[in-house]
Structures are given as C-alpha cells and as structure tokens.
PDB file of N, CA and C in Angstrom:
ATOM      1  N   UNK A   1      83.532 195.053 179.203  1.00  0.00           N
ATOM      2  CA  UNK A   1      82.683 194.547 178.136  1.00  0.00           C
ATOM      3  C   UNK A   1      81.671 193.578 178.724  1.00  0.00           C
ATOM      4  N   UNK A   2      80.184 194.091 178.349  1.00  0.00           N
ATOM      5  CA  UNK A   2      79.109 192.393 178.995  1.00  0.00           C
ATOM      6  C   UNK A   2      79.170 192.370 177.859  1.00  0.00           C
ATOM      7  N   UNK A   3      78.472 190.775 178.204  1.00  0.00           N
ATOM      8  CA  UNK A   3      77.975 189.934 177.592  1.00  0.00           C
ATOM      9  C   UNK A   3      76.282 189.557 177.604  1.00  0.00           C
ATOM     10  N   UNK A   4      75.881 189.224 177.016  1.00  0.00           N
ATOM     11  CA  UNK A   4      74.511 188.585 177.097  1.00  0.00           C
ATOM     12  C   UNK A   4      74.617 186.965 177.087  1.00  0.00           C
ATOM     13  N   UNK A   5      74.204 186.501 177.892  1.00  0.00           N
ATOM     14  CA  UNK A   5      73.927 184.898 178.369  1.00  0.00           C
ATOM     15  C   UNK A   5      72.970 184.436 178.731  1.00  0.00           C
ATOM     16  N   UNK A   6      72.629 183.741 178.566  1.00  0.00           N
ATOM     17  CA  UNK A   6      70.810 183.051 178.739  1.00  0.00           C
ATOM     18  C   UNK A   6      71.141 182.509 180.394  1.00  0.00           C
ATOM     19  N   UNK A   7      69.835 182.707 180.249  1.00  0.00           N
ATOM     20  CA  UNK A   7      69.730 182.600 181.986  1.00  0.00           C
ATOM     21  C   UNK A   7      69.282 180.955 182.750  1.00  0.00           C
ATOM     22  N   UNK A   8      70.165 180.798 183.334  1.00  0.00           N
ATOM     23  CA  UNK A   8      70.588 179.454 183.806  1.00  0.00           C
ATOM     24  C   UNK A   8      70.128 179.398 185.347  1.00  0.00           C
ATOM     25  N   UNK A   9      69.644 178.673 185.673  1.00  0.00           N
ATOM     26  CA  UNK A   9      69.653 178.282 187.500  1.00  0.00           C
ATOM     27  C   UNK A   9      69.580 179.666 188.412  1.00  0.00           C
ATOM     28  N   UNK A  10      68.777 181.151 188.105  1.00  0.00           N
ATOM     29  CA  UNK A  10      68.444 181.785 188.631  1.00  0.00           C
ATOM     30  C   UNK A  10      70.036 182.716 188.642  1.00  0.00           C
ATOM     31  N   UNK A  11      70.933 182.659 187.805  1.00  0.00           N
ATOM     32  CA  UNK A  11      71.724 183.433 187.726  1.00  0.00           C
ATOM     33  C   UNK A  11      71.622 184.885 186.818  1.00  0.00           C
ATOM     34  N   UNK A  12      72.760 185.647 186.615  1.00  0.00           N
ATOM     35  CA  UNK A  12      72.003 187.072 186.168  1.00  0.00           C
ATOM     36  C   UNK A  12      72.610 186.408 184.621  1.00  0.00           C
ATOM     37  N   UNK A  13      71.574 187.081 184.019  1.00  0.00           N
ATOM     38  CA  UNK A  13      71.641 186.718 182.530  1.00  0.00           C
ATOM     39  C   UNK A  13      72.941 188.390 181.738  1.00  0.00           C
ATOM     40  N   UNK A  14      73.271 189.001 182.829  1.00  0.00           N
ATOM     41  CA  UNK A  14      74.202 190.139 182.204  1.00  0.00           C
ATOM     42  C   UNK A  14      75.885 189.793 182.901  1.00  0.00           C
ATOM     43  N   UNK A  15      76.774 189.446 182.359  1.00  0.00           N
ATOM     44  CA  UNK A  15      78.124 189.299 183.020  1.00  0.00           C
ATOM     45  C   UNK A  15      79.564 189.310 182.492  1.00  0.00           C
ATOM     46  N   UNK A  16      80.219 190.311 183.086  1.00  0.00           N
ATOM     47  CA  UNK A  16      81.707 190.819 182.896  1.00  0.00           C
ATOM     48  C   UNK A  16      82.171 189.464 181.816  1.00  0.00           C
ATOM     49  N   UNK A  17      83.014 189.841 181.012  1.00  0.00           N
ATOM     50  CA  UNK A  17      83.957 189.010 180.120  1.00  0.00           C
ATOM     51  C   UNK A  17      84.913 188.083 180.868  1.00  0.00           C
ATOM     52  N   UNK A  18      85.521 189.168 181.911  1.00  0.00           N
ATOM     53  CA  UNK A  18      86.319 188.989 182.572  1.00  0.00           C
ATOM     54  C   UNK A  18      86.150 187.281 183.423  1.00  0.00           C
ATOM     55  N   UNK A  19      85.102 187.749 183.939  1.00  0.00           N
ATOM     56  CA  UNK A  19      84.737 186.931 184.840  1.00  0.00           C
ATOM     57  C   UNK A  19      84.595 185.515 184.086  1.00  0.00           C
ATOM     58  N   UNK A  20      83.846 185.561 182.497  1.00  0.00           N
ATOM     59  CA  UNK A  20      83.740 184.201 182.020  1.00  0.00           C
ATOM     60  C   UNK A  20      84.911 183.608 181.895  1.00  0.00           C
ATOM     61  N   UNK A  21      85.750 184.604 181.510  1.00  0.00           N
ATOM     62  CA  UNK A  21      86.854 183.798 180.856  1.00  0.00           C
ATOM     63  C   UNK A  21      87.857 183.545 182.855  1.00  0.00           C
ATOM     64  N   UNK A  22      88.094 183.674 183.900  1.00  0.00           N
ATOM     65  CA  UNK A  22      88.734 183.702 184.870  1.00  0.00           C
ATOM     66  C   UNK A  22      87.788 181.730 185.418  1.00  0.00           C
ATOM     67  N   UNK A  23      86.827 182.321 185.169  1.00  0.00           N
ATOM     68  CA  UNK A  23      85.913 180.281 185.410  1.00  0.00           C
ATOM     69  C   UNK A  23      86.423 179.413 184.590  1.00  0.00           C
ATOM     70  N   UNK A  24      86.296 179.677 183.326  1.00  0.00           N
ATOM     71  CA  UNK A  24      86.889 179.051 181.991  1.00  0.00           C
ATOM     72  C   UNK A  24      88.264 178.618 182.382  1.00  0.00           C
ATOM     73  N   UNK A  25      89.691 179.548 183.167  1.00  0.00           N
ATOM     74  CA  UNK A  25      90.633 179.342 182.524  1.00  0.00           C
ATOM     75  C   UNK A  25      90.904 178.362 183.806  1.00  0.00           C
ATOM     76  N   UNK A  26      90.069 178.664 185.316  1.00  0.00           N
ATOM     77  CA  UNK A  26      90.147 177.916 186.062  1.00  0.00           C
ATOM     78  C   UNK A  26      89.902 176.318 185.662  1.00  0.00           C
ATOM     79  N   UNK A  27      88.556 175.900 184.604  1.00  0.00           N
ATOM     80  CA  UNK A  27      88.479 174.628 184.803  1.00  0.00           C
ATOM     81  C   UNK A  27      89.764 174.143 183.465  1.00  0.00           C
ATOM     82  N   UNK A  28      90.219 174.776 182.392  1.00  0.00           N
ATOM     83  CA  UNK A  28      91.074 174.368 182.318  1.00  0.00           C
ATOM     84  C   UNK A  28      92.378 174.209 182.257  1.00  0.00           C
ATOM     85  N   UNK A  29      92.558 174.419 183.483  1.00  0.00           N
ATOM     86  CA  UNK A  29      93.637 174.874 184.309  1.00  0.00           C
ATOM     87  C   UNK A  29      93.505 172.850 184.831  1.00  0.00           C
ATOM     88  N   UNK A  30      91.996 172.280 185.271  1.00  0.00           N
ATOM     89  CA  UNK A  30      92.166 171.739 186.079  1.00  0.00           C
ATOM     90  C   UNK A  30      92.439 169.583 184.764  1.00  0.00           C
ATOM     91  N   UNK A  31      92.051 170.352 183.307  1.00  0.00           N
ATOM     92  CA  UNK A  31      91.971 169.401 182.777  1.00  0.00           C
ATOM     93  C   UNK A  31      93.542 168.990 181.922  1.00  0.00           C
ATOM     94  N   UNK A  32      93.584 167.678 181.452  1.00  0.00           N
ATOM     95  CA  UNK A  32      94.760 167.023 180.838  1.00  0.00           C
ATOM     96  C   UNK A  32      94.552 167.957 179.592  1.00  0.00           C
ATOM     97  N   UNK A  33      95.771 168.108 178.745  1.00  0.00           N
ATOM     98  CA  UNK A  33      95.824 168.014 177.253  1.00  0.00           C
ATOM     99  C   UNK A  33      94.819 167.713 176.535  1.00  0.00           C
ATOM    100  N   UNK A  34      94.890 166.539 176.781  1.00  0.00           N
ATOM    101  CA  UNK A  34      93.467 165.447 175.971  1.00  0.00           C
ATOM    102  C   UNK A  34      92.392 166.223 176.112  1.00  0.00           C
ATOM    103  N   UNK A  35      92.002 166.305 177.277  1.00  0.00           N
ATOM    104  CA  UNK A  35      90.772 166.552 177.927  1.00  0.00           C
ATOM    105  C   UNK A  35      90.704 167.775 177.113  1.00  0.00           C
ATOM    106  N   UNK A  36      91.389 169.052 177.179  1.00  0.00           N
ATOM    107  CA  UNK A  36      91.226 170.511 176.270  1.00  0.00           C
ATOM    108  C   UNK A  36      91.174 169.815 174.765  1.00  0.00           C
ATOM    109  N   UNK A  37      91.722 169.320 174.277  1.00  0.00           N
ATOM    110  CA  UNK A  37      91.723 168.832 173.114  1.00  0.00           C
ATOM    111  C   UNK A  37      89.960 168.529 172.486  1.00  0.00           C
ATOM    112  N   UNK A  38      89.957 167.621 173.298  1.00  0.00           N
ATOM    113  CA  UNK A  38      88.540 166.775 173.436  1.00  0.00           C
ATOM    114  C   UNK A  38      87.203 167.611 173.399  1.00  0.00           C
ATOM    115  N   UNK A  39      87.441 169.049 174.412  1.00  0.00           N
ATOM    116  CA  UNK A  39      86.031 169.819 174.234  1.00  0.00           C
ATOM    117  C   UNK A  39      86.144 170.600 173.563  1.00  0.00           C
ATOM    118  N   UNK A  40      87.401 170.949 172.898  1.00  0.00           N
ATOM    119  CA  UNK A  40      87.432 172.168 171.701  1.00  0.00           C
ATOM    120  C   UNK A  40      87.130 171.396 170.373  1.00  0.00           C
ATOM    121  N   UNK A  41      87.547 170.774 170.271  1.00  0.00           N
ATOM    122  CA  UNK A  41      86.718 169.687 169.247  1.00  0.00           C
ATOM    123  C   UNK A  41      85.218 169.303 169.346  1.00  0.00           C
ATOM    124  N   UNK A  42      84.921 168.990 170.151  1.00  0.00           N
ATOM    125  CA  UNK A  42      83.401 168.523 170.136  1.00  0.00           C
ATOM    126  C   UNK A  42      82.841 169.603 170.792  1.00  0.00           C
ATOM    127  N   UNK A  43      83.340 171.108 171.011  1.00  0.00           N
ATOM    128  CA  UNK A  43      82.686 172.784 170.665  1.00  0.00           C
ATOM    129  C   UNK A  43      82.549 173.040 169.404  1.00  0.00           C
ATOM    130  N   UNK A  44      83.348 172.273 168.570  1.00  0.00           N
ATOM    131  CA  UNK A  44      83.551 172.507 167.243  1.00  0.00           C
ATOM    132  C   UNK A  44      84.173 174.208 166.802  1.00  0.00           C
ATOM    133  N   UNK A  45      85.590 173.695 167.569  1.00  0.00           N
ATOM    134  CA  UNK A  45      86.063 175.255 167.410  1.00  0.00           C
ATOM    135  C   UNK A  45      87.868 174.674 166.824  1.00  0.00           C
ATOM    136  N   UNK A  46      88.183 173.547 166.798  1.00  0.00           N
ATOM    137  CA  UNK A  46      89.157 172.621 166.433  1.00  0.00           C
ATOM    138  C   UNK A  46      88.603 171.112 165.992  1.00  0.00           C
ATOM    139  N   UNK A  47      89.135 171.044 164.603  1.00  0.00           N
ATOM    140  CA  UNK A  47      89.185 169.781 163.954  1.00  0.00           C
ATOM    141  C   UNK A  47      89.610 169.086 164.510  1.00  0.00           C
ATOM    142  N   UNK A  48      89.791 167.320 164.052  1.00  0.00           N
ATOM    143  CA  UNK A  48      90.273 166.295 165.162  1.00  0.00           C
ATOM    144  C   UNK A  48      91.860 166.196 164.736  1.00  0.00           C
ATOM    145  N   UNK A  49      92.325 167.268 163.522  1.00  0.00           N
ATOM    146  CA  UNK A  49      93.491 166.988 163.179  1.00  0.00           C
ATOM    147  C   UNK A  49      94.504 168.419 164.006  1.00  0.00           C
ATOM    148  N   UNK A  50      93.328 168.788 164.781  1.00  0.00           N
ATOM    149  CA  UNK A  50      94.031 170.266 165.525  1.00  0.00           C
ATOM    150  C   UNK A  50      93.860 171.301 165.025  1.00  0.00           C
ATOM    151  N   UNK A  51      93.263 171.720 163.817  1.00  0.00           N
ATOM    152  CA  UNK A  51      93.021 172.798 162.799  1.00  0.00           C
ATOM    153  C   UNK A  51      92.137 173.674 163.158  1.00  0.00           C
ATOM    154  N   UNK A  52      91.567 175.114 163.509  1.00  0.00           N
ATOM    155  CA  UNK A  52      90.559 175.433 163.535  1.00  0.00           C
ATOM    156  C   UNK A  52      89.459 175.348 162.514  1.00  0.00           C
ATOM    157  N   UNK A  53      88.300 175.211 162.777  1.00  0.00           N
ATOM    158  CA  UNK A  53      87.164 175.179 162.055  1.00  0.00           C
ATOM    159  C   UNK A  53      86.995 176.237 161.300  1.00  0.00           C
ATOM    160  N   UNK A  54      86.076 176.358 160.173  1.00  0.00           N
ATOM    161  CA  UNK A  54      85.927 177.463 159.373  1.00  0.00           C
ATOM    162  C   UNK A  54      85.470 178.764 160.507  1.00  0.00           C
ATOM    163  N   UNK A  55      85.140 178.897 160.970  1.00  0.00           N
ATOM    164  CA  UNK A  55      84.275 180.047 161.621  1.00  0.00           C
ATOM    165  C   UNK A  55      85.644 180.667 162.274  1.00  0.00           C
ATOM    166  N   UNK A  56      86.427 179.746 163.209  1.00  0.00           N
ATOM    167  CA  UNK A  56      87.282 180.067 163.870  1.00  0.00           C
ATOM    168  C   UNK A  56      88.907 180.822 163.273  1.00  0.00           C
ATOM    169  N   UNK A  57      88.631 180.088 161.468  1.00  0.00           N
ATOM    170  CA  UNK A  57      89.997 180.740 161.252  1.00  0.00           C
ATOM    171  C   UNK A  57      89.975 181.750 161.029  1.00  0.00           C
ATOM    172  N   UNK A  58      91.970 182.423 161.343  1.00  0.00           N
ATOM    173  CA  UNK A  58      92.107 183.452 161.375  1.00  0.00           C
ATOM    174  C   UNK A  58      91.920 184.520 162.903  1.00  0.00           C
ATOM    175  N   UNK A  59      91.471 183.714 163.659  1.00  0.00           N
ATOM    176  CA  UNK A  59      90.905 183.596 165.258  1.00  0.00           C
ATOM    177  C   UNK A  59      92.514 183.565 165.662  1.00  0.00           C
ATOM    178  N   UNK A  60      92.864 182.204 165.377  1.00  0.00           N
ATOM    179  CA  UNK A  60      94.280 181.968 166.565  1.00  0.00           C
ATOM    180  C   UNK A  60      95.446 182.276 165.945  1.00  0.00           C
ATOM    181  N   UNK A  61      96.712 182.559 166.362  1.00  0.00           N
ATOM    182  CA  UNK A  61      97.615 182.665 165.765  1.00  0.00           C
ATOM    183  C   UNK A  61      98.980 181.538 166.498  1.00  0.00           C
ATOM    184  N   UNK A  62      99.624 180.782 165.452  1.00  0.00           N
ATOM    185  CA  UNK A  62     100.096 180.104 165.649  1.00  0.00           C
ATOM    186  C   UNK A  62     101.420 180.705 167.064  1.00  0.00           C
ATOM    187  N   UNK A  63     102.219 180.338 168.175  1.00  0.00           N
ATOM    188  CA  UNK A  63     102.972 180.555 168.708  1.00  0.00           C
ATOM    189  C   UNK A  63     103.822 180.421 168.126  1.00  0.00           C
ATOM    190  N   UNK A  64     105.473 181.245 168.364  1.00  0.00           N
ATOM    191  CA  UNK A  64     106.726 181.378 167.554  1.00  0.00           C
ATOM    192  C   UNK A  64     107.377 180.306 168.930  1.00  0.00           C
ATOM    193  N   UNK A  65     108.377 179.842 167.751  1.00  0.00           N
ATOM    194  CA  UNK A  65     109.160 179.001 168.885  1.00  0.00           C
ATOM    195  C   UNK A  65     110.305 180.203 169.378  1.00  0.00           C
ATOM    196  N   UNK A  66     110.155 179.887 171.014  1.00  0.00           N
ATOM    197  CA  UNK A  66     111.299 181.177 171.451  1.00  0.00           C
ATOM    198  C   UNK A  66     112.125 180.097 171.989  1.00  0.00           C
ATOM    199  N   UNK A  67     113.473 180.837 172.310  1.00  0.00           N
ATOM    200  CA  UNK A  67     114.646 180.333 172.830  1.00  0.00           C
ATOM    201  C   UNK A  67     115.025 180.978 174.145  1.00  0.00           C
ATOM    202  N   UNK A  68     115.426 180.602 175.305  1.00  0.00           N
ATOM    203  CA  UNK A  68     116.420 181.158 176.184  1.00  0.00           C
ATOM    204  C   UNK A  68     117.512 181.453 175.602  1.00  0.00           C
ATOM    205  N   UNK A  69     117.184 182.537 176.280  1.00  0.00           N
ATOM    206  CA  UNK A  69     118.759 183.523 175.992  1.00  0.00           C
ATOM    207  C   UNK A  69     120.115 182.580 176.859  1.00  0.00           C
ATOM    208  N   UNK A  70     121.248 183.263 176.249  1.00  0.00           N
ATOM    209  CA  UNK A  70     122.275 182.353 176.863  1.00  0.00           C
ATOM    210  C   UNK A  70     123.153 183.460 177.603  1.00  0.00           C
ATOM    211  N   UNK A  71     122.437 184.199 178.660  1.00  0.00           N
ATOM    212  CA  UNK A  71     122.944 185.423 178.994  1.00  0.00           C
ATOM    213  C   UNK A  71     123.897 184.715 180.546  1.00  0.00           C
ATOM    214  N   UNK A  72     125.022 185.677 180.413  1.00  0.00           N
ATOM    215  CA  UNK A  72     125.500 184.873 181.825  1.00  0.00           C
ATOM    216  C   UNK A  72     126.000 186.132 182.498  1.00  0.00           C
TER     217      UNK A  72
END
C-alpha cells in the first residue's frame, strides 16, 4: 500500500506503509509512557483523559486482560 506525503528535505513524496510505520514504531520504541501519551494527545488522536477523539473512535479496540496458563 503507498501513501502520498508531502515532500520534505528532498525526499520522495511516494512511500511503502510499511516503512512509515517500522520509523514510527522505532522512535516509539525509544520514548517513556508519558512521552507516547503526550504526542498522541497533542496529535489529537487521544484526549487528556486517554479516550480517543471523535475522528479516532471506533479506530482502537480496547485489549482483553489475558492470563498465563498454569500448564505444568
């Protein structure tokens, strides 16, 4: 799947999904909690109470709490 992206610092304005999201997961890979917290909020893609924004709901789906098995 491309994408279309505006063209920045002589880079190609056409590029793999893949690839955005592998930069993306690298930098936050490299940030605190907070820090993810902090730019998904002021992306305005999460409220400050953790909620997604109108646009976004229906986007995420909450995680199930799993258990280890007690296999021996």
């Amino acid at each position: 799947m491309k994408v279309k992206l505006k063209q920045t610092q002589n880079k190609f304005d056409q590029t793999d999904i893949s690839a955005v999201w592998a930069r993306t997961k690298k930098r936050l890979e490299r940030m605190t909690s907070d820090e993810i917290q902090e730019t998904l909020v002021s992306a305005g893609i999460f409220t400050k109470k953790g909620n997604p924004t109108k646009p976004y709901r229906g986007v995420f789906v909450k995680a199930k709490a799993s258990f280890a098995s007690n296999a021996k």
